[in-house]
N, C-alpha and C. Protein backbone atom coordinates (compact mmCIF):
# COMPACT_ATOMS: atom_id res chain seq x y z
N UNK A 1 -100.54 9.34 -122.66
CA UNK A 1 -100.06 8.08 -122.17
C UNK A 1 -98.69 7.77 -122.76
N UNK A 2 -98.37 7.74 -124.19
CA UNK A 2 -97.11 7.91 -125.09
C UNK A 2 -95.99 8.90 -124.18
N UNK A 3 -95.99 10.03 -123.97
CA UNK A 3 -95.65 10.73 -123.18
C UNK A 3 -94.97 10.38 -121.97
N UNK A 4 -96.04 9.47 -121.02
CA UNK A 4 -95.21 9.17 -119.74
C UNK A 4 -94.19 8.16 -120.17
N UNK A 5 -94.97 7.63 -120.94
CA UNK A 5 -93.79 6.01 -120.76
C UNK A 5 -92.50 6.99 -121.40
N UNK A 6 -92.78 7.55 -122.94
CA UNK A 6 -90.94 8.10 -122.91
C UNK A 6 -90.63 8.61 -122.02
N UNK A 7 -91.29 9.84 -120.67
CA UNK A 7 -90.26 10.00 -119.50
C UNK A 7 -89.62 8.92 -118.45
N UNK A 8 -90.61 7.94 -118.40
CA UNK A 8 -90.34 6.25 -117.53
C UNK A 8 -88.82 5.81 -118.02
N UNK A 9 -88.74 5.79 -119.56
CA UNK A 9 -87.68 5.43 -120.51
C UNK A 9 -86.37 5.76 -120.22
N UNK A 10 -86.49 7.12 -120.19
CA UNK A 10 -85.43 8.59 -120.19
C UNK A 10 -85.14 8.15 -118.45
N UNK A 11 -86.10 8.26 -118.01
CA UNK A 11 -85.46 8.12 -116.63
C UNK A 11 -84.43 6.75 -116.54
N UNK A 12 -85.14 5.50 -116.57
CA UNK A 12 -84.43 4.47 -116.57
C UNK A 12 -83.13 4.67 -117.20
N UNK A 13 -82.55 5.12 -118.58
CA UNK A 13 -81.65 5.15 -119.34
C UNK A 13 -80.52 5.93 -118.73
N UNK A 14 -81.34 7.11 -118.43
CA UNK A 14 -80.25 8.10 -117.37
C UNK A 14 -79.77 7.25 -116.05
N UNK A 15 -80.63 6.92 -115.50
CA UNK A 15 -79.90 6.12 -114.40
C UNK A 15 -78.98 5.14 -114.59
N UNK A 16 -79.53 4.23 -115.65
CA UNK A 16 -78.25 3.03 -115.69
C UNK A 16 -77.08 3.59 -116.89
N UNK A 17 -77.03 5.11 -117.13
CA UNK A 17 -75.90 5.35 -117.29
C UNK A 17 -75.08 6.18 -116.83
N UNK A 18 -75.49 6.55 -115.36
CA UNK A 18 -75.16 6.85 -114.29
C UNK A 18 -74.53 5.79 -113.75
N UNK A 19 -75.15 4.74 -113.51
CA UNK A 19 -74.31 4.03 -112.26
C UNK A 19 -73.22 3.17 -113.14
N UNK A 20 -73.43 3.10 -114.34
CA UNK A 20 -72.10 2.79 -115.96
C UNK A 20 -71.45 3.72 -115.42
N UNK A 21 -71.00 4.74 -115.30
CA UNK A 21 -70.67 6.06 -115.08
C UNK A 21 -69.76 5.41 -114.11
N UNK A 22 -70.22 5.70 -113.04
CA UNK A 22 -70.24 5.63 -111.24
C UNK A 22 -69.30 3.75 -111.15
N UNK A 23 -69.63 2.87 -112.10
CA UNK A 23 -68.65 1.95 -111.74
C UNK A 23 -67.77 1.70 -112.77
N UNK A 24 -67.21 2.57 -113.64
CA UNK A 24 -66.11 2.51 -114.30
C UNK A 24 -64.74 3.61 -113.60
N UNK A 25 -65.53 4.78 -112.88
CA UNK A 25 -64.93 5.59 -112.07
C UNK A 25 -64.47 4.55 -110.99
N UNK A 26 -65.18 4.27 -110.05
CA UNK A 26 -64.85 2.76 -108.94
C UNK A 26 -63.60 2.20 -109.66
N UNK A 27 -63.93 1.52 -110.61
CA UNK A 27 -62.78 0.46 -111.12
C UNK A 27 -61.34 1.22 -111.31
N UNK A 28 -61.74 2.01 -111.61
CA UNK A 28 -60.48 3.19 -112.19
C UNK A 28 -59.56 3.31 -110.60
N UNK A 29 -60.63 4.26 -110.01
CA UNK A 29 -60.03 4.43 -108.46
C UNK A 29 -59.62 3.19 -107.42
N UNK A 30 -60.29 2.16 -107.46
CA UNK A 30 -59.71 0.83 -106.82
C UNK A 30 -58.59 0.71 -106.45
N UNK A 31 -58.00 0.47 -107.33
CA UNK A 31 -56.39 0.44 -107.04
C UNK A 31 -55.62 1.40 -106.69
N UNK A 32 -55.52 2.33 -107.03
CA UNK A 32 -55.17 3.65 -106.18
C UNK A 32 -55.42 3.31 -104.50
N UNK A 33 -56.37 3.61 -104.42
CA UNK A 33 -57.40 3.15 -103.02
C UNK A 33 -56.40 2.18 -102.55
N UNK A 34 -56.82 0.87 -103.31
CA UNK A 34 -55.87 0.01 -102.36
C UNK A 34 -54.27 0.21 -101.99
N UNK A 35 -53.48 0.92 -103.04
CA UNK A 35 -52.15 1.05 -103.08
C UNK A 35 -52.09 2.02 -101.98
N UNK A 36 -53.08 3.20 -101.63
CA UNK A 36 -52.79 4.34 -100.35
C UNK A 36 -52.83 3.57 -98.94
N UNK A 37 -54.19 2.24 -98.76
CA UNK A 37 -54.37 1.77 -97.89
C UNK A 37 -52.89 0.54 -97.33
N UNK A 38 -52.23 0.06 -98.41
CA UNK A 38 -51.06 -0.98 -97.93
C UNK A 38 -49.92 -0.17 -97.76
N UNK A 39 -50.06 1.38 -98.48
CA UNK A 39 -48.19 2.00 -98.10
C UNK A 39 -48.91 2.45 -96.54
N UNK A 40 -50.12 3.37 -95.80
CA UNK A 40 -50.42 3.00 -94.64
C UNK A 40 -50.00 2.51 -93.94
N UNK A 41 -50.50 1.17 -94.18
CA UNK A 41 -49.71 -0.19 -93.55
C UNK A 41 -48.49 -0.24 -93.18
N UNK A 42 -47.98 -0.16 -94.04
CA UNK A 42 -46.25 -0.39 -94.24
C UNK A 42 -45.67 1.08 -93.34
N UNK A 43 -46.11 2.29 -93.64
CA UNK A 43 -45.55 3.73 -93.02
C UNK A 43 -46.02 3.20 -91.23
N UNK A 44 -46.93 2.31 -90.78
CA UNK A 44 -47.22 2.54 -89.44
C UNK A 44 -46.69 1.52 -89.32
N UNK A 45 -46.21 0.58 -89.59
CA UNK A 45 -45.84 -0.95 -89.27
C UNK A 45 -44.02 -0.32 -89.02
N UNK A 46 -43.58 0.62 -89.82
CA UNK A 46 -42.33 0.87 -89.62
C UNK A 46 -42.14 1.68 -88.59
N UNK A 47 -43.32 2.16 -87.75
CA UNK A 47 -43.15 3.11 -86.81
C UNK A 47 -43.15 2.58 -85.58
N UNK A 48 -44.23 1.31 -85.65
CA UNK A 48 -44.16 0.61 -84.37
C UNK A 48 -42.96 -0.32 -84.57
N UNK A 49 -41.92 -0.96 -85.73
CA UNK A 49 -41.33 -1.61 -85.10
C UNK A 49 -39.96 -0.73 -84.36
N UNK A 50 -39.82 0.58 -85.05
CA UNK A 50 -39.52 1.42 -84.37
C UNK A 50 -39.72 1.62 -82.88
N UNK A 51 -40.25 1.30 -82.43
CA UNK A 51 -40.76 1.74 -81.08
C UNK A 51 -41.03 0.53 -80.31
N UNK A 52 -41.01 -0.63 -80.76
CA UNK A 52 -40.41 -2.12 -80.37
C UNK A 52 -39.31 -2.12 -80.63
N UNK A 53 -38.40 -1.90 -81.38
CA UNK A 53 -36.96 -2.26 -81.37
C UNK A 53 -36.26 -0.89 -79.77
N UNK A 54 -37.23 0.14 -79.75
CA UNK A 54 -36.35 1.44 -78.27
C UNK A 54 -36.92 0.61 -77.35
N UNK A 55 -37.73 -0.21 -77.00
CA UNK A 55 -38.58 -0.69 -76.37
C UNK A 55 -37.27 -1.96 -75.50
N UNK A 56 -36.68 -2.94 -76.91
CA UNK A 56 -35.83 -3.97 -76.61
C UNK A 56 -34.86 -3.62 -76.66
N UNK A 57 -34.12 -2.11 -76.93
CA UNK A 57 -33.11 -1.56 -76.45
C UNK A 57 -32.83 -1.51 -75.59
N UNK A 58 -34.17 -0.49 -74.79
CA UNK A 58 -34.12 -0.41 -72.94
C UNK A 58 -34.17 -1.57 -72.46
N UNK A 59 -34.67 -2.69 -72.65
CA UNK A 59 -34.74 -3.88 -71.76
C UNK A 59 -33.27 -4.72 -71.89
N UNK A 60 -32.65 -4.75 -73.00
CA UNK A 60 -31.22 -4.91 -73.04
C UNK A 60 -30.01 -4.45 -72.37
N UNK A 61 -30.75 -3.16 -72.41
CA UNK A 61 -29.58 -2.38 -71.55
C UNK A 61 -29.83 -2.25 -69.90
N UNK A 62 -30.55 -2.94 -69.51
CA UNK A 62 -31.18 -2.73 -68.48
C UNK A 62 -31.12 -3.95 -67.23
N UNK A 63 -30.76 -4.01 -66.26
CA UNK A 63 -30.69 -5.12 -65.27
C UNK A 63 -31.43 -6.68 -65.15
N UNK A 64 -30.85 -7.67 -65.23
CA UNK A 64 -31.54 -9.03 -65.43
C UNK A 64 -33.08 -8.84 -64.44
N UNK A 65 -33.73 -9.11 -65.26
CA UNK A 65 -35.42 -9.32 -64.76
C UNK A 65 -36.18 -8.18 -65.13
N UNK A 66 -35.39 -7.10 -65.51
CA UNK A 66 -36.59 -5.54 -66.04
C UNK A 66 -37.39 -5.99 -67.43
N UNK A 67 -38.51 -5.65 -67.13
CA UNK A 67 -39.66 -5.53 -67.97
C UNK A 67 -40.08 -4.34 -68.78
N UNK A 68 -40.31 -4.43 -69.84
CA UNK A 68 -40.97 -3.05 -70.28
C UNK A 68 -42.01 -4.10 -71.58
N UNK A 69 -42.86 -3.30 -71.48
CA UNK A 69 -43.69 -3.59 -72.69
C UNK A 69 -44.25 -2.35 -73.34
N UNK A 70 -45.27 -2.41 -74.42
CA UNK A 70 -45.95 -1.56 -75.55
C UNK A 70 -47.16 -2.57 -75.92
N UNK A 71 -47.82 -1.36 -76.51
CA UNK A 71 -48.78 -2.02 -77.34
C UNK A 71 -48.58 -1.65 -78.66
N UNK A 72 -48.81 -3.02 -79.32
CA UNK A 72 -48.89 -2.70 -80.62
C UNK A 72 -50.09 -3.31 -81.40
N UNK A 73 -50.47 -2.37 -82.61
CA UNK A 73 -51.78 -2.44 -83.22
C UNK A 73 -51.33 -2.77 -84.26
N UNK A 74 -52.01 -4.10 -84.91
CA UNK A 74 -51.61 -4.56 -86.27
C UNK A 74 -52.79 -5.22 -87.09
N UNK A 75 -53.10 -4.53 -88.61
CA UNK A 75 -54.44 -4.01 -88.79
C UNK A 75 -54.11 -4.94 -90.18
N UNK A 76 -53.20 -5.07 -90.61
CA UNK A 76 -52.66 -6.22 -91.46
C UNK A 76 -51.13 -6.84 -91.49
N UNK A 77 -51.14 -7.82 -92.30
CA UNK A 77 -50.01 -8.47 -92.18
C UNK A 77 -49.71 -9.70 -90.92
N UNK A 78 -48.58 -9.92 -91.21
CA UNK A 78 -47.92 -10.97 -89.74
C UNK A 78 -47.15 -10.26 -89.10
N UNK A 79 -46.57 -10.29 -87.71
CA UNK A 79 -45.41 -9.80 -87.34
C UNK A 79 -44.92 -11.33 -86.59
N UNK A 80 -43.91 -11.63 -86.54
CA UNK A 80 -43.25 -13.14 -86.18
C UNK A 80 -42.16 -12.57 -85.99
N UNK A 81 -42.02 -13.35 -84.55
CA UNK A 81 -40.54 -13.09 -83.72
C UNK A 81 -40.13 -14.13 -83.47
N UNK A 82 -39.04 -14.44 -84.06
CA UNK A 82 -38.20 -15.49 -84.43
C UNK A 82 -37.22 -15.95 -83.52
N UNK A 83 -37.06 -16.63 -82.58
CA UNK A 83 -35.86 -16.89 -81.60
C UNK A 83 -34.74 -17.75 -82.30
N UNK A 84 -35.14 -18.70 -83.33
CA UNK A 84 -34.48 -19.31 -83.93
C UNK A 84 -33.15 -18.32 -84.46
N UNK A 85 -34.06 -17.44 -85.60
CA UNK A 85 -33.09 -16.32 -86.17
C UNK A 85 -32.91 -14.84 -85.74
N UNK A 86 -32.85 -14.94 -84.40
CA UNK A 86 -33.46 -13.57 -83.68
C UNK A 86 -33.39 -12.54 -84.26
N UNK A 87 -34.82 -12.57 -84.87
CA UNK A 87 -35.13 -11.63 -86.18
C UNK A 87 -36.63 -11.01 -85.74
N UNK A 88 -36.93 -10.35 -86.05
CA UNK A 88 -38.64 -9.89 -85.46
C UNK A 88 -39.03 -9.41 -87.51
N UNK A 89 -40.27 -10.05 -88.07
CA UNK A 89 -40.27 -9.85 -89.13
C UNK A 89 -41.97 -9.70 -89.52
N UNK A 90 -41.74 -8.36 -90.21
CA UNK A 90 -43.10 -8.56 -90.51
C UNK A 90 -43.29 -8.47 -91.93
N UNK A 91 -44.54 -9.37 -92.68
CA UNK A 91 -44.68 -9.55 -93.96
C UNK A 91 -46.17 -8.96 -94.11
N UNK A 92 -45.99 -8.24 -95.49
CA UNK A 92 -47.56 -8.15 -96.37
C UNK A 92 -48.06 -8.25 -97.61
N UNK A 93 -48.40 -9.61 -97.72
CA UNK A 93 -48.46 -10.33 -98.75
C UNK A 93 -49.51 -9.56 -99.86
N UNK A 94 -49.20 -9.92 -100.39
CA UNK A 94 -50.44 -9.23 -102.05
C UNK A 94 -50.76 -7.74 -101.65
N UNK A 95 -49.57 -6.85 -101.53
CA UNK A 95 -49.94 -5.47 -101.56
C UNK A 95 -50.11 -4.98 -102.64
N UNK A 96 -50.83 -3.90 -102.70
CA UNK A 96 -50.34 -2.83 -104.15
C UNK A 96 -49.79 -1.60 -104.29
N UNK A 97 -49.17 -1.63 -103.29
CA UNK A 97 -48.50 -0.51 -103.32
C UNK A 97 -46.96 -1.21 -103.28
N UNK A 98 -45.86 -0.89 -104.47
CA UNK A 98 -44.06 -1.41 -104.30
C UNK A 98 -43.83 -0.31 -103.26
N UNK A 99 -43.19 -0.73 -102.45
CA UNK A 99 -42.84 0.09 -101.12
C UNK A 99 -40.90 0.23 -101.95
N UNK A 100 -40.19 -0.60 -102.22
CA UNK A 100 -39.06 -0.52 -102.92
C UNK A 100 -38.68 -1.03 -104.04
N UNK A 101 -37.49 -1.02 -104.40
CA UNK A 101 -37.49 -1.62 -105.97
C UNK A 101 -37.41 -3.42 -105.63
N UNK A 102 -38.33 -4.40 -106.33
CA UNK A 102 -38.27 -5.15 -105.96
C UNK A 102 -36.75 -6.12 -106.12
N UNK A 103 -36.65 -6.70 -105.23
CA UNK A 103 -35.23 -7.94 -104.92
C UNK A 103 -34.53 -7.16 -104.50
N UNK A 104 -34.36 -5.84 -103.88
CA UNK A 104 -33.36 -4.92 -103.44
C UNK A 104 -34.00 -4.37 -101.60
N UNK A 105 -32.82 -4.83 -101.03
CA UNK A 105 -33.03 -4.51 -99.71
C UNK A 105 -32.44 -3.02 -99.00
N UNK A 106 -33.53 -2.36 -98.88
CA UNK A 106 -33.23 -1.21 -98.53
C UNK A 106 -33.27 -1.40 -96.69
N UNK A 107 -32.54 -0.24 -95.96
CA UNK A 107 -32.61 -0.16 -94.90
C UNK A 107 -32.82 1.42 -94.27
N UNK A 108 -34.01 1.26 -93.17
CA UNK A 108 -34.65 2.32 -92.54
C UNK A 108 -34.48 1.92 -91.50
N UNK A 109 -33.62 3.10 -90.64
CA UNK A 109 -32.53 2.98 -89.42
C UNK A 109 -31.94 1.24 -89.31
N UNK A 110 -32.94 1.00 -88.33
CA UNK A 110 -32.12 -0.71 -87.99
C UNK A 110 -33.47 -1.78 -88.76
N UNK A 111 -34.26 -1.05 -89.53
CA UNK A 111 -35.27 -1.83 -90.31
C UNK A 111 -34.36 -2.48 -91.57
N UNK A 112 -34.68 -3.70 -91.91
CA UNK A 112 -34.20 -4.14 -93.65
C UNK A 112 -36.00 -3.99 -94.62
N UNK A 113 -35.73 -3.08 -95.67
CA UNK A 113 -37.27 -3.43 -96.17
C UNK A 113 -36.82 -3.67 -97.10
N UNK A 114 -37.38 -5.40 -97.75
CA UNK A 114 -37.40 -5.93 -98.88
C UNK A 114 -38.53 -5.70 -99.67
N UNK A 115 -38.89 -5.71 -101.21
CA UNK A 115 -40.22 -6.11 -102.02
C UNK A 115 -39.67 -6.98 -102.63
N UNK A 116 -40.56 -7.72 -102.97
CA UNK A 116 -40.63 -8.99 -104.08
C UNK A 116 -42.10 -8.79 -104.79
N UNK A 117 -41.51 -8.87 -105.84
CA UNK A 117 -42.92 -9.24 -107.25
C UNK A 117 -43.41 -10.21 -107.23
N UNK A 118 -44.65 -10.37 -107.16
CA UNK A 118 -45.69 -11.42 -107.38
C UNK A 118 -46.83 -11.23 -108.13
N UNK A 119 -47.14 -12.44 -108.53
CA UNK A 119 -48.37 -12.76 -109.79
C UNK A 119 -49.35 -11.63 -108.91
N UNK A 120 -49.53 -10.56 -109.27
CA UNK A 120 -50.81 -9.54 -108.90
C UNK A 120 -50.39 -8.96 -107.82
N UNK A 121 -49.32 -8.49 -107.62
CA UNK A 121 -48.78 -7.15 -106.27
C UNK A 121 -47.48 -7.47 -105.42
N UNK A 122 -47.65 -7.10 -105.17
CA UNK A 122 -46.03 -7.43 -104.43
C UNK A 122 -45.84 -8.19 -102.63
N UNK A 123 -45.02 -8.63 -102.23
CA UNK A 123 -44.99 -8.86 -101.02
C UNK A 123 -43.79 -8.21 -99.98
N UNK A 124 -44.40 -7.29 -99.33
CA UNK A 124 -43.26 -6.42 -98.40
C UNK A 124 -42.87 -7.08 -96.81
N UNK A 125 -41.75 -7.21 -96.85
CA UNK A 125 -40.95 -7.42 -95.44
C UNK A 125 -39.99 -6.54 -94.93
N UNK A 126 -40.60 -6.40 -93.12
CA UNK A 126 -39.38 -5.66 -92.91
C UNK A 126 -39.57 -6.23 -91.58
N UNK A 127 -37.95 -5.92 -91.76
CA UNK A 127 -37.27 -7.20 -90.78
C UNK A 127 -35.88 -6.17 -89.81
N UNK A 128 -36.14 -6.82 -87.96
CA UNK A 128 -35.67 -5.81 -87.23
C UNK A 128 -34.46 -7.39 -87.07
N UNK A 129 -33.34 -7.39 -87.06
CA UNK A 129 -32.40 -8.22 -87.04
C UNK A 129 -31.36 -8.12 -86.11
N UNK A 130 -31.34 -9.20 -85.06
CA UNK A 130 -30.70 -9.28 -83.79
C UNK A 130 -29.66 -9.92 -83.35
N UNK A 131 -29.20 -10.66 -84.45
CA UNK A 131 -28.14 -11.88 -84.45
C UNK A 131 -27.04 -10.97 -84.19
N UNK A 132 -26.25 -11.71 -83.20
CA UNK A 132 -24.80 -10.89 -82.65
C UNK A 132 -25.25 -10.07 -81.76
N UNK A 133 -26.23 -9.34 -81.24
CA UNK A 133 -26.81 -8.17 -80.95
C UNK A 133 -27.27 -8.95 -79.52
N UNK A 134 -28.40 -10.19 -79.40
CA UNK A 134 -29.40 -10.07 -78.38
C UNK A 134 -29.78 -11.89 -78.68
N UNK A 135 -30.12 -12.42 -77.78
CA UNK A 135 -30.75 -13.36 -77.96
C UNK A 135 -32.16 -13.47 -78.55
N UNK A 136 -32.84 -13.91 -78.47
CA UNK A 136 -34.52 -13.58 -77.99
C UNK A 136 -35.09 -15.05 -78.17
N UNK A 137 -35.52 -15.14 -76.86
CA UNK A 137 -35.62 -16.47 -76.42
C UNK A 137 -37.13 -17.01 -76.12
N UNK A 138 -37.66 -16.99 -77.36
CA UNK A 138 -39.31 -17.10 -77.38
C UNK A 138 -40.10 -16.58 -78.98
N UNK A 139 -40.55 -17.48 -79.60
CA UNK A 139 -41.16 -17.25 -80.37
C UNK A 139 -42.38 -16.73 -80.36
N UNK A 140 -42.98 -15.82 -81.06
CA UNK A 140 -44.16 -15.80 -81.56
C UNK A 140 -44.86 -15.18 -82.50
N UNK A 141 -46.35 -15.12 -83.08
CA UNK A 141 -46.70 -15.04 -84.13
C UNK A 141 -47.90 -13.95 -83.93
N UNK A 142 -47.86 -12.76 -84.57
CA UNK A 142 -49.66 -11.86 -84.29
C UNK A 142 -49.95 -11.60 -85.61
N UNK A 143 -51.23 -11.77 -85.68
CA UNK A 143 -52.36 -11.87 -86.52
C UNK A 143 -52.53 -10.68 -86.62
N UNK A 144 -53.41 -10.17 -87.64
CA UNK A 144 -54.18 -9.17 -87.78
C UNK A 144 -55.69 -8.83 -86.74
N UNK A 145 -55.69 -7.82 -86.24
CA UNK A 145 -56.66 -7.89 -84.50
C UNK A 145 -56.87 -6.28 -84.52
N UNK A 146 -58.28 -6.30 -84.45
CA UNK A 146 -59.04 -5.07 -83.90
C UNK A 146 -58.34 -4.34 -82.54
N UNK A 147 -58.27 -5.37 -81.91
CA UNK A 147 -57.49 -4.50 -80.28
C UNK A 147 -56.11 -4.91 -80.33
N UNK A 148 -55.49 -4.24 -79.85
CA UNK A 148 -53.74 -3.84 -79.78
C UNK A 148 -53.34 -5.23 -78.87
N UNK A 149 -52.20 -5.78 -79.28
CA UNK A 149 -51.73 -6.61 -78.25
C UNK A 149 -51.35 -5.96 -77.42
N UNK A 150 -50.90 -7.09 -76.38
CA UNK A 150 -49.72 -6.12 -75.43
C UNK A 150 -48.42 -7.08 -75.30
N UNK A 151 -47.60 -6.56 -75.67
CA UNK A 151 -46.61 -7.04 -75.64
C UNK A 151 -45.60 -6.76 -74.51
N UNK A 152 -44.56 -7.82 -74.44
CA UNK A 152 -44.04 -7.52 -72.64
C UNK A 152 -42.45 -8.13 -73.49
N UNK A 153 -41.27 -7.31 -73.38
CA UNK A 153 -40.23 -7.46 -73.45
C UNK A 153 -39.29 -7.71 -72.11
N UNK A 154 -38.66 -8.99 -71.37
CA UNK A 154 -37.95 -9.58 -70.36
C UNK A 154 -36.41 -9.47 -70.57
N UNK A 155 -36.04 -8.79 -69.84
CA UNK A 155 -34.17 -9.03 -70.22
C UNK A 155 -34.36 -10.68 -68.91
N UNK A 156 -33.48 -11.77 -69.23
CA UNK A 156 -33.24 -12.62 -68.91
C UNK A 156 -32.31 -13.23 -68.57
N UNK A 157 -31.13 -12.04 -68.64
CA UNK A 157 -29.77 -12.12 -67.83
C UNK A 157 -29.01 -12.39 -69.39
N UNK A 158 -27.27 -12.57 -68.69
CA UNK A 158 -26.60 -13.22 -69.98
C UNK A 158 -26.44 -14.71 -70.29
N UNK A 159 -25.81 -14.82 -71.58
CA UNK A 159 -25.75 -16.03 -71.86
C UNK A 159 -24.86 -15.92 -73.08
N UNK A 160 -23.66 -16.65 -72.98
CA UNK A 160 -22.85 -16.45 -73.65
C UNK A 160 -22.83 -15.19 -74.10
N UNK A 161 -22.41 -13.96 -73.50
CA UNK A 161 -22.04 -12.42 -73.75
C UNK A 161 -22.73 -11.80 -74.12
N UNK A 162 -24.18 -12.41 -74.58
CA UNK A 162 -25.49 -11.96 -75.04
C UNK A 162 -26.66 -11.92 -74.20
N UNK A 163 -27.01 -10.81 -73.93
CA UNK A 163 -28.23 -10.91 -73.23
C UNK A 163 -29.75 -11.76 -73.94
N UNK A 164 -30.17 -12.27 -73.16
CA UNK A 164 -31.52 -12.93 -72.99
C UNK A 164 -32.88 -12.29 -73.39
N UNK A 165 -33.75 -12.02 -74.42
CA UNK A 165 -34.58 -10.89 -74.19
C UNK A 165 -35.64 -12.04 -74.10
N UNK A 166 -36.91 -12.19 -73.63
CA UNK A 166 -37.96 -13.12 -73.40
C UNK A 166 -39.27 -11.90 -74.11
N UNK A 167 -39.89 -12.33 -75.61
CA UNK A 167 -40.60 -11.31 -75.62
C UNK A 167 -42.35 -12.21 -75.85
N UNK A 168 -42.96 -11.74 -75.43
CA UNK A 168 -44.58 -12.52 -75.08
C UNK A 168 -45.69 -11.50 -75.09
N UNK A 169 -46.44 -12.19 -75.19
CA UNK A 169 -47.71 -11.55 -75.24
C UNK A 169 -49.00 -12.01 -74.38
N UNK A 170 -49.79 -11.07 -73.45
CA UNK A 170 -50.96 -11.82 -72.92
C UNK A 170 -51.94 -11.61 -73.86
């Protein structure tokens, strides 16, 4: 009877210093983890605005009323298109991964990518900038979303030597 219970013992002991084990490894790897999952982010977020900015190229260069759209998939962050500052900008707040040296604005093709330091990770923007370039005559804001928007880029003729771009979403 002495017997079983020390194997009952041994077992229990081994296990909960196994899963001691198993969540100090976790804690260790966490952050890693998270830092692979936000540069992700950031490497595909620079590809689609890539491919939104050829997107509002062609519609710029292109006859008053042509349409073109894309879809774009955005799995974090904001993307906000700014008519005010015809700027298209996307932010990702509390990353862990520094994408650049922070307060220093680097540029990837016609991308600006900023970092800034913050209390527990950083916050990355990159920003497609249109001033002098294009109007863009419509704001708006996308969330983070399982299914792809669709986005629809409008040339809208000129206006003061600048074309009109109308960009929306259904």
């Amino acid at each position: 009877m002495k017997k079983q219970a020390v194997v009952w013992v041994s077992t229990v002991l081994y296990i909960l210093i196994s899963l001691a084990i198993l969540g100090i490894v976790l804690a260790a790897v966490q952050p890693r983890i998270k830092a692979a999952r936000d540069k992700a982010a950031i490497d595909q977020t620079v590809n689609m605005l890539n491919e939104l900015d050829q997107k509002i190229i062609e519609v710029d260069s292109s006859a008053e009323g042509n349409v073109r759209s894309i879809s774009l998939q955005l799995k974090r962050g904001i993307l906000i298109i700014d008519k005010d500052e015809d700027e298209i900008k996307w932010t990702l707040e509390d990353s862990s991964y520094k994408y650049s040296e922070p307060g220093t604005t680097i540029i990837i093709g016609r991308i600006k990518a900023l970092t800034e330091e913050v209390p527990g990770g950083f916050n990355v923007t990159l920003t497609l900038d249109y001033q002098n370039n294009l109007n863009i005559t419509s704001s708006l804001v996308l969330q983070p979303a399982e299914i792809p928007y669709k986005v629809f880029m409008k040339n809208e003729g000129l206006y003061e030597k600048l074309n009109q771009i109308k960009i929306y979403s259904t």
